[in-house]
N, C-alpha and C. Protein backbone atom coordinates (compact mmCIF):
# COMPACT_ATOMS: atom_id res chain seq x y z
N UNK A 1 -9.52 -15.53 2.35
CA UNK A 1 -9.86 -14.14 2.19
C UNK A 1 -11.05 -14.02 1.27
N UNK A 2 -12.48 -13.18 1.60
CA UNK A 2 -13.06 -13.44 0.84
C UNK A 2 -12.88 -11.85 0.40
N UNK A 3 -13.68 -11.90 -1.22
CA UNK A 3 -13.78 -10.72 -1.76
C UNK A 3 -14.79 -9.26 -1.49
N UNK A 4 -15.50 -9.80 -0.30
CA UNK A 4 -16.26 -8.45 0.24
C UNK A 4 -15.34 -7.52 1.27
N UNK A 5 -13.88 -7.91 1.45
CA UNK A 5 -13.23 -7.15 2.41
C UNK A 5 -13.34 -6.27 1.74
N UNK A 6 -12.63 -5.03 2.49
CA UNK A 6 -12.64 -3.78 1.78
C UNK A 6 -11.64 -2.82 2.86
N UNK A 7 -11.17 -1.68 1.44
CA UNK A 7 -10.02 -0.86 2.78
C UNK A 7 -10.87 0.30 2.55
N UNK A 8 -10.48 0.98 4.13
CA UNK A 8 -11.29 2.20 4.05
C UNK A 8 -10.13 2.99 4.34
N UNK A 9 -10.67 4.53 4.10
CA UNK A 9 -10.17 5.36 4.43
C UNK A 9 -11.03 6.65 4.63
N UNK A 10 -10.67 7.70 5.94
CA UNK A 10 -11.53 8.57 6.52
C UNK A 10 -11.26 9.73 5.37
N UNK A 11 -12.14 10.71 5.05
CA UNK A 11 -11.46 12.00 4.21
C UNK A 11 -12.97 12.42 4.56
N UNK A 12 -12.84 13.62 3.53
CA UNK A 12 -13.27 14.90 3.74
C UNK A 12 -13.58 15.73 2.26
N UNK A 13 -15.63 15.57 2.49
CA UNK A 13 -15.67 16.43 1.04
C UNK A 13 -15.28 17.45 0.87
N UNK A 14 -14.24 17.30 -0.27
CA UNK A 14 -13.83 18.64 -0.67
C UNK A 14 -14.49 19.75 -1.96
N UNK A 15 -15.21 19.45 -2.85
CA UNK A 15 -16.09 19.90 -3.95
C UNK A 15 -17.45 19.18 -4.40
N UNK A 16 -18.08 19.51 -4.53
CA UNK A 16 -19.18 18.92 -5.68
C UNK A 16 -19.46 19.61 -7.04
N UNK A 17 -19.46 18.71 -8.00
CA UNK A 17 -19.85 19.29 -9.39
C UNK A 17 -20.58 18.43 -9.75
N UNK A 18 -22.12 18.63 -9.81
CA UNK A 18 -22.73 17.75 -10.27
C UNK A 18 -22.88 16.48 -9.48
N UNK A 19 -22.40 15.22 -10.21
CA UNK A 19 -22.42 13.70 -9.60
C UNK A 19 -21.08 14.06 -9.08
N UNK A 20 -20.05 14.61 -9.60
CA UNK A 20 -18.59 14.30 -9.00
C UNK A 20 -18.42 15.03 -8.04
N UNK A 21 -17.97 13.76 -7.54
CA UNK A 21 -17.41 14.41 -5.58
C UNK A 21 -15.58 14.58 -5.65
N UNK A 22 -15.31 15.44 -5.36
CA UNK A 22 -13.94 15.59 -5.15
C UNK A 22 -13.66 15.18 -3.00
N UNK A 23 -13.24 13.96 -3.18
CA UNK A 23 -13.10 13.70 -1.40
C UNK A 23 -11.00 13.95 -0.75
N UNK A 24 -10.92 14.09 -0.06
CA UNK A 24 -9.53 14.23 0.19
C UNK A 24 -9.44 13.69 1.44
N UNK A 25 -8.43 12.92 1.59
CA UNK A 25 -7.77 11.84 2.84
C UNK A 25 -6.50 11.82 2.88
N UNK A 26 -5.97 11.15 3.89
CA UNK A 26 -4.38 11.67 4.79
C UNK A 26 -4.05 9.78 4.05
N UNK A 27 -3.54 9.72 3.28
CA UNK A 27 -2.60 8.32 2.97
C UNK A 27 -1.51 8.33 3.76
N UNK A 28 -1.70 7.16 5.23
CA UNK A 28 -0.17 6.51 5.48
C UNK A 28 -0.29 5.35 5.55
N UNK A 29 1.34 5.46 5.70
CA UNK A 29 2.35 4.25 5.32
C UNK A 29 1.78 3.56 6.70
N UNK A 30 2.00 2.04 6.53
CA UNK A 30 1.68 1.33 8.05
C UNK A 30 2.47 2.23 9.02
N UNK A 31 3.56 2.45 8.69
CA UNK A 31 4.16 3.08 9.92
C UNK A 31 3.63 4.17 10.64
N UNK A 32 2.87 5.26 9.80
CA UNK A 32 2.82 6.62 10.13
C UNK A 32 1.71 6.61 11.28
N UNK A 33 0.86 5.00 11.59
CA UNK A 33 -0.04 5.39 12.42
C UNK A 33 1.30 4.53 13.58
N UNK A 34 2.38 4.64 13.97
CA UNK A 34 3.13 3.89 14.85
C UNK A 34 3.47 4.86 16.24
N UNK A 35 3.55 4.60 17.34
CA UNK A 35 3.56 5.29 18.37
C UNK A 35 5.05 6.11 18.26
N UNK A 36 6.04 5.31 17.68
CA UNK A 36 7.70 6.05 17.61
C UNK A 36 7.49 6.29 16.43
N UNK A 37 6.49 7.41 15.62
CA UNK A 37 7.34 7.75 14.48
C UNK A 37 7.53 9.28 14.42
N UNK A 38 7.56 9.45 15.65
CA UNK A 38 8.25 11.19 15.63
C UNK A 38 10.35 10.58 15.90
N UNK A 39 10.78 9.63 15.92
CA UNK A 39 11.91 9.10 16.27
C UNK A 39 12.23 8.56 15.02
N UNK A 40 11.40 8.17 14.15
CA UNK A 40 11.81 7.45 13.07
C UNK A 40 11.38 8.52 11.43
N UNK A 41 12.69 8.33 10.63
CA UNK A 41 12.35 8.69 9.47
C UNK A 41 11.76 8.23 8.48
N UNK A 42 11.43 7.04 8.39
CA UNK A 42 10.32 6.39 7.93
C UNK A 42 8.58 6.64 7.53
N UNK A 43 9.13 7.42 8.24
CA UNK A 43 7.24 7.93 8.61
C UNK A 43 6.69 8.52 7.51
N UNK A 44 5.52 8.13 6.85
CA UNK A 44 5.09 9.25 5.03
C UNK A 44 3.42 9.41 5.47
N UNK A 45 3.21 10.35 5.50
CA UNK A 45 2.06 10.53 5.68
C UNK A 45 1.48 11.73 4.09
N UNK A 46 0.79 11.70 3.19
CA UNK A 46 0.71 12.55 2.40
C UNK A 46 -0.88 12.91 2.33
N UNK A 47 -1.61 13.73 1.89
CA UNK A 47 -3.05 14.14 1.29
C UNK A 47 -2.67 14.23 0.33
N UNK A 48 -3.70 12.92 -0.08
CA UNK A 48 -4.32 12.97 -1.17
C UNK A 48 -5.54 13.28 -1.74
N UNK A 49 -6.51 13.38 -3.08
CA UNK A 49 -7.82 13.60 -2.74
C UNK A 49 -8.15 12.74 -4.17
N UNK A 50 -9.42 12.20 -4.38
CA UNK A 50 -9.90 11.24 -5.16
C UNK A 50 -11.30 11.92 -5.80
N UNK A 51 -11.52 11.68 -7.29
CA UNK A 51 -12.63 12.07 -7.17
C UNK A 51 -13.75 10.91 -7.69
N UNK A 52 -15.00 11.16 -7.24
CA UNK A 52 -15.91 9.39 -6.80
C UNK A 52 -17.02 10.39 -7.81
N UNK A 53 -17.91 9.51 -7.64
CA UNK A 53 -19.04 9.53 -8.82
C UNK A 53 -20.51 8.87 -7.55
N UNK A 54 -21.17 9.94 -7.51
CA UNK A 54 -22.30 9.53 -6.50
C UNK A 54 -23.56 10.06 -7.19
N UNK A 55 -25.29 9.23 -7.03
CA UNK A 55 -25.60 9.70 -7.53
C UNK A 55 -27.33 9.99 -6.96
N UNK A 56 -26.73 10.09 -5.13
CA UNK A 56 -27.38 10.26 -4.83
C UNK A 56 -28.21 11.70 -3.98
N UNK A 57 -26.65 12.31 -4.24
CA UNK A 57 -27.02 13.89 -3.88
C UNK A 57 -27.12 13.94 -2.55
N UNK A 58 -26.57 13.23 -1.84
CA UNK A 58 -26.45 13.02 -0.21
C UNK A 58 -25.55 13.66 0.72
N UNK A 59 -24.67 14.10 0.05
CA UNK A 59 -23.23 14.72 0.72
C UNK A 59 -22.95 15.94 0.08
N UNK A 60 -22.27 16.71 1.47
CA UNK A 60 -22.37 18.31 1.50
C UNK A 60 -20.93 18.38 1.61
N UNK A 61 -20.59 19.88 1.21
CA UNK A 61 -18.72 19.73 1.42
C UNK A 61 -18.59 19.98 2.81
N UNK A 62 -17.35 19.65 2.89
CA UNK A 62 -17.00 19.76 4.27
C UNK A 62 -17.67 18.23 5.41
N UNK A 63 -18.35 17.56 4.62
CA UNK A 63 -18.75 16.58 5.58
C UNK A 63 -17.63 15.42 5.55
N UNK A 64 -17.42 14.54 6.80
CA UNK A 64 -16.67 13.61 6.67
C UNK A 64 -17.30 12.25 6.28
N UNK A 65 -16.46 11.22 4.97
CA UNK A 65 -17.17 10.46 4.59
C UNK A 65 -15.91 9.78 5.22
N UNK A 66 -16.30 8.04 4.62
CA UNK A 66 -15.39 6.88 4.23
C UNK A 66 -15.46 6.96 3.03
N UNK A 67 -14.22 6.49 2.30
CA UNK A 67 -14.03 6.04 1.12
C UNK A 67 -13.49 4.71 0.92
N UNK A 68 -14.14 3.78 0.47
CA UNK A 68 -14.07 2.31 0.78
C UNK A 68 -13.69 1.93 -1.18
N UNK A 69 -12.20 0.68 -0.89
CA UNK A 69 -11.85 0.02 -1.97
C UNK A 69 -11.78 -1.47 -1.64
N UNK A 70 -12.45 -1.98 -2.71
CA UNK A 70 -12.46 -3.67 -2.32
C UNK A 70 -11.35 -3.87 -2.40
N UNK A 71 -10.96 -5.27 -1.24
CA UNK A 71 -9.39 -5.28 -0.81
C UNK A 71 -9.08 -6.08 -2.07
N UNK A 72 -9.58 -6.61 -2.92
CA UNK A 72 -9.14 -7.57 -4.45
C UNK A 72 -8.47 -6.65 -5.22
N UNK A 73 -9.14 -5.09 -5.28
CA UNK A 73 -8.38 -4.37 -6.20
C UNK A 73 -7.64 -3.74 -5.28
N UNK A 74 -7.03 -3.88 -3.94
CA UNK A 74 -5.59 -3.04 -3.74
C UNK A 74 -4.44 -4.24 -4.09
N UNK A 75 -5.02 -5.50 -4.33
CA UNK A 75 -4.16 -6.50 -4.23
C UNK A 75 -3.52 -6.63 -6.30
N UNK A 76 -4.53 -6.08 -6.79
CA UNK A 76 -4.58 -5.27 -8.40
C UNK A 76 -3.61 -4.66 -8.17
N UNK A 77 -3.64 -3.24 -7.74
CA UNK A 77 -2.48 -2.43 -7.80
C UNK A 77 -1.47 -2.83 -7.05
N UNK A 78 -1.39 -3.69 -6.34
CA UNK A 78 0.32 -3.67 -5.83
C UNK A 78 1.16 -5.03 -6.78
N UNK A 79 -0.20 -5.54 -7.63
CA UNK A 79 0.77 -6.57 -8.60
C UNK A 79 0.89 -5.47 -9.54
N UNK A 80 0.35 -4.25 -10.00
CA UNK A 80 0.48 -3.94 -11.30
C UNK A 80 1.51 -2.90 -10.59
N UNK A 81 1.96 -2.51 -9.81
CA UNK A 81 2.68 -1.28 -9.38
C UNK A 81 3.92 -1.59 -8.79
N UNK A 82 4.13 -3.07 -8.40
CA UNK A 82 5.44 -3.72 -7.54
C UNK A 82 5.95 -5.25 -8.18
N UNK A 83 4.95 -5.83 -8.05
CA UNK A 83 4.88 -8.09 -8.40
C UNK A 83 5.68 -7.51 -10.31
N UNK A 84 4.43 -7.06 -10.64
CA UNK A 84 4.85 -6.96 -12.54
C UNK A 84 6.13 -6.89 -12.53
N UNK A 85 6.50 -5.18 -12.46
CA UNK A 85 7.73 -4.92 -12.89
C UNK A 85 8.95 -5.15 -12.01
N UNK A 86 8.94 -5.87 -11.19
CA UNK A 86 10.01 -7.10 -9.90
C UNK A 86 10.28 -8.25 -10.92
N UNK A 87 9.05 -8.65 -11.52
CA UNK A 87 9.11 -10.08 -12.57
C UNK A 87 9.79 -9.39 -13.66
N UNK A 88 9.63 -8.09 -14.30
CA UNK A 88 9.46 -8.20 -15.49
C UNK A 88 11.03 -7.77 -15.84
N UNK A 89 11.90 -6.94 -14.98
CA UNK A 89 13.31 -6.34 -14.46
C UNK A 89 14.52 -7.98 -14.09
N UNK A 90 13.66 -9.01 -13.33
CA UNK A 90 14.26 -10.17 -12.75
C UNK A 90 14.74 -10.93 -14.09
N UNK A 91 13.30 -11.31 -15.27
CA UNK A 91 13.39 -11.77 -16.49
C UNK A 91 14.27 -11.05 -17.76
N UNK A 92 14.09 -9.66 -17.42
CA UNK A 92 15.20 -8.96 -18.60
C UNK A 92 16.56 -9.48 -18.16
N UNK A 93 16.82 -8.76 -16.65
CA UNK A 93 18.40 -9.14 -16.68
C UNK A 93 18.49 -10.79 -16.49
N UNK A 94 18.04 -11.76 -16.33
CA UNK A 94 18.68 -13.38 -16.54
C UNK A 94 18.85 -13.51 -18.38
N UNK A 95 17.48 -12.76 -19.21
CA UNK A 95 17.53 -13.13 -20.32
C UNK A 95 19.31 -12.50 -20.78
N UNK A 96 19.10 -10.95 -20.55
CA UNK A 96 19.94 -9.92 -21.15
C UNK A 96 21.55 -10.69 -20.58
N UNK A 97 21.69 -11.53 -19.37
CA UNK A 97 22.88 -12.14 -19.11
C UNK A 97 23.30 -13.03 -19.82
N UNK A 98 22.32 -13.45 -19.85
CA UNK A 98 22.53 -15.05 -21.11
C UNK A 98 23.27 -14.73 -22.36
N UNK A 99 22.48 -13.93 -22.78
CA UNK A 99 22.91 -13.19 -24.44
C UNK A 99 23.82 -12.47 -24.37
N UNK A 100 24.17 -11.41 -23.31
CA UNK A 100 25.48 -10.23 -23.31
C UNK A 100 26.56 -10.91 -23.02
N UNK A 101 26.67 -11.66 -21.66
CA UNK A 101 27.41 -11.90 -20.62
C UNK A 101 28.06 -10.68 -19.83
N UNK A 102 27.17 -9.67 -20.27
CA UNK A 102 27.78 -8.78 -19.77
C UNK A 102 27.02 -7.96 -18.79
N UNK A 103 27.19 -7.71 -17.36
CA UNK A 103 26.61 -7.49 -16.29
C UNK A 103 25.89 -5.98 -16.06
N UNK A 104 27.01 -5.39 -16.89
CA UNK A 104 26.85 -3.61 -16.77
C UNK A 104 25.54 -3.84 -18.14
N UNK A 105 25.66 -4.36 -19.31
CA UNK A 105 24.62 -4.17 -20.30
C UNK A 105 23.37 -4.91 -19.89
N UNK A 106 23.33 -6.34 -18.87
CA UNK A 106 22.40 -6.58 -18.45
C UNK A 106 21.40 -5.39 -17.38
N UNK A 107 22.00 -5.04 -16.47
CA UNK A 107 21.32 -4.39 -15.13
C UNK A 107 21.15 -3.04 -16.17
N UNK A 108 21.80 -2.42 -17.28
CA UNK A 108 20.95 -1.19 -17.92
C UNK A 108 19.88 -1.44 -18.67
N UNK A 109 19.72 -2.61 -19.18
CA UNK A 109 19.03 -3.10 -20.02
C UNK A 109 17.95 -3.70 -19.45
N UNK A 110 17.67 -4.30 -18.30
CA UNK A 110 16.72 -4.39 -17.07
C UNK A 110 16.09 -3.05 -16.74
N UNK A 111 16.39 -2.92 -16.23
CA UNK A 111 16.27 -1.23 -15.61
C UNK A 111 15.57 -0.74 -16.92
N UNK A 112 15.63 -0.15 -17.93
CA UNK A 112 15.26 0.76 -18.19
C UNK A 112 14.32 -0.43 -19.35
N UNK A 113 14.09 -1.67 -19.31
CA UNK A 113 12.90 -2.09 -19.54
C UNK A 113 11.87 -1.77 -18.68
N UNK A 114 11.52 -1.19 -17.64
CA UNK A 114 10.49 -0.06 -16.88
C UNK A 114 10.14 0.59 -17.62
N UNK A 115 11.16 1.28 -18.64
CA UNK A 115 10.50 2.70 -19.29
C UNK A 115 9.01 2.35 -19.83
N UNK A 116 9.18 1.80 -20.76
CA UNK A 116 7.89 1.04 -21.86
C UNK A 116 6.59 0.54 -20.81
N UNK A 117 7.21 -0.13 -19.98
CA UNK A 117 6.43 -0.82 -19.16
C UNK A 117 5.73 0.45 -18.39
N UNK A 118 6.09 1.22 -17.52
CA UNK A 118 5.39 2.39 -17.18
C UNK A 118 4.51 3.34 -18.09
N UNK A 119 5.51 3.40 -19.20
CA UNK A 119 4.60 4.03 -20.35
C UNK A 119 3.37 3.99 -20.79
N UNK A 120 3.32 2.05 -21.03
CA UNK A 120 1.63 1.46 -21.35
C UNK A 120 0.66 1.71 -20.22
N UNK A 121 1.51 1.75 -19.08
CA UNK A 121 0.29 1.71 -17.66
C UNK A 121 -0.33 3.05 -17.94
N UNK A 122 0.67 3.91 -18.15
CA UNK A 122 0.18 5.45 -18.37
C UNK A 122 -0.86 6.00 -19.41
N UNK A 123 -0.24 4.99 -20.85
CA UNK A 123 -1.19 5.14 -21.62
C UNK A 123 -2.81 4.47 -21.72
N UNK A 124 -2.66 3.81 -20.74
CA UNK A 124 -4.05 2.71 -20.41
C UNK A 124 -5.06 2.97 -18.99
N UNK A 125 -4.21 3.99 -18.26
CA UNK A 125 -4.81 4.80 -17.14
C UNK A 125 -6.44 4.81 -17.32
N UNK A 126 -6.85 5.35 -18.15
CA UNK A 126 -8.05 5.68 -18.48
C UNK A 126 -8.72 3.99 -18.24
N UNK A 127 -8.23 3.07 -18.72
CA UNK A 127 -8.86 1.76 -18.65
C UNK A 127 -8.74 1.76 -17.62
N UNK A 128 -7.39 1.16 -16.88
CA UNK A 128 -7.36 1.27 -15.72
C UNK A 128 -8.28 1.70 -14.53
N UNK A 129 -8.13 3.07 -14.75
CA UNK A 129 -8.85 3.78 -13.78
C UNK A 129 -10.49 3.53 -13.57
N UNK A 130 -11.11 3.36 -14.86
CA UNK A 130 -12.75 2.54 -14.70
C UNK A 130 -12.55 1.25 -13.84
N UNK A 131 -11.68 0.37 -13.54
CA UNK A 131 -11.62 -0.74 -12.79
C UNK A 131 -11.27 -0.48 -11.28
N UNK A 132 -10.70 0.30 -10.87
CA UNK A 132 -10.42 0.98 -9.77
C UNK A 132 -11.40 1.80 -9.27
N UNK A 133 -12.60 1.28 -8.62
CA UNK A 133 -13.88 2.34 -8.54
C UNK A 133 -14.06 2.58 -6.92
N UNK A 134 -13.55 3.72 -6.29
CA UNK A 134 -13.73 3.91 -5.31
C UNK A 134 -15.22 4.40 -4.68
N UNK A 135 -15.61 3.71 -3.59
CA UNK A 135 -16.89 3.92 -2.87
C UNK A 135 -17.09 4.89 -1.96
N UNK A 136 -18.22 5.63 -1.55
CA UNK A 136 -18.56 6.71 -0.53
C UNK A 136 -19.00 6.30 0.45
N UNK A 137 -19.24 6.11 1.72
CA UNK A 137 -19.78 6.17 2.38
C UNK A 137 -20.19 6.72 3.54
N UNK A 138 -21.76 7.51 4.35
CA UNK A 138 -21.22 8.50 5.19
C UNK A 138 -20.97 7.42 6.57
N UNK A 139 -20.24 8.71 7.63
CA UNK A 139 -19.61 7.65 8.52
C UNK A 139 -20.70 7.73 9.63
């Protein structure tokens, strides 16, 4: 896999202020583009909207862009949003078993090692979010 892949997604300018573009796109689940998912409950389709930083004064509202993320950083967020705290929940409760022996104080004590752990992501967003730099492009 090399690192110039990239995921796109179709949306739609929704504001300009200045450099900032406010764009909005339909996020689905693999499933939601599936031929049976009027049969299946599975199906998540949501709008969302992102806002990008352009600085070339090229795009009008209402026009349809791409919004392109290198596929390295979706592979970022699904360790920092799923892999982390899978490891970090797996390692509390073996540690918390060892030491309690007790199953009900392990799996609460797992579990709500998330709290903290969600907390820092929240409080570090701002870092975060400079590394997560979504691209424009018209289509």
């Amino acid at each position: 896999m090399s690192n110039n892949k990239s995921i796109e997604h179709k949306g739609r300018v929704d504001s300009i202020n200045g450099n900032k573009i406010r764009v909005s796109f339909i996020a689905m689940s693999s499933c939601a583009s599936c031929h049976a998912k009027g049969v299946c409950t599975v199906a998540d389709m949501q709008e969302k909207s992102i806002d990008l930083y352009d600085y070339t004064n090229q795009y009008q509202v209402g026009e349809e862009v791409n919004i392109v993320l290198k596929q390295s950083l979706g592979f970022r967020a699904l360790f920092l949003g799923y892999v982390l705290p899978f490891i970090l929940v797996l390692l509390f409760l073996i540690v918390l078993t060892i030491i309690t022996n007790s199953e009900v104080i392990s799996g609460l004590g797992a579990l709500s090692s998330l709290v903290p752990y969600y907390l820092i992501l929240y409080l570090l967003r701002d870092k975060i979010r400079k590394k997560f730099t979504f691209t424009i492009r018209k289509i």
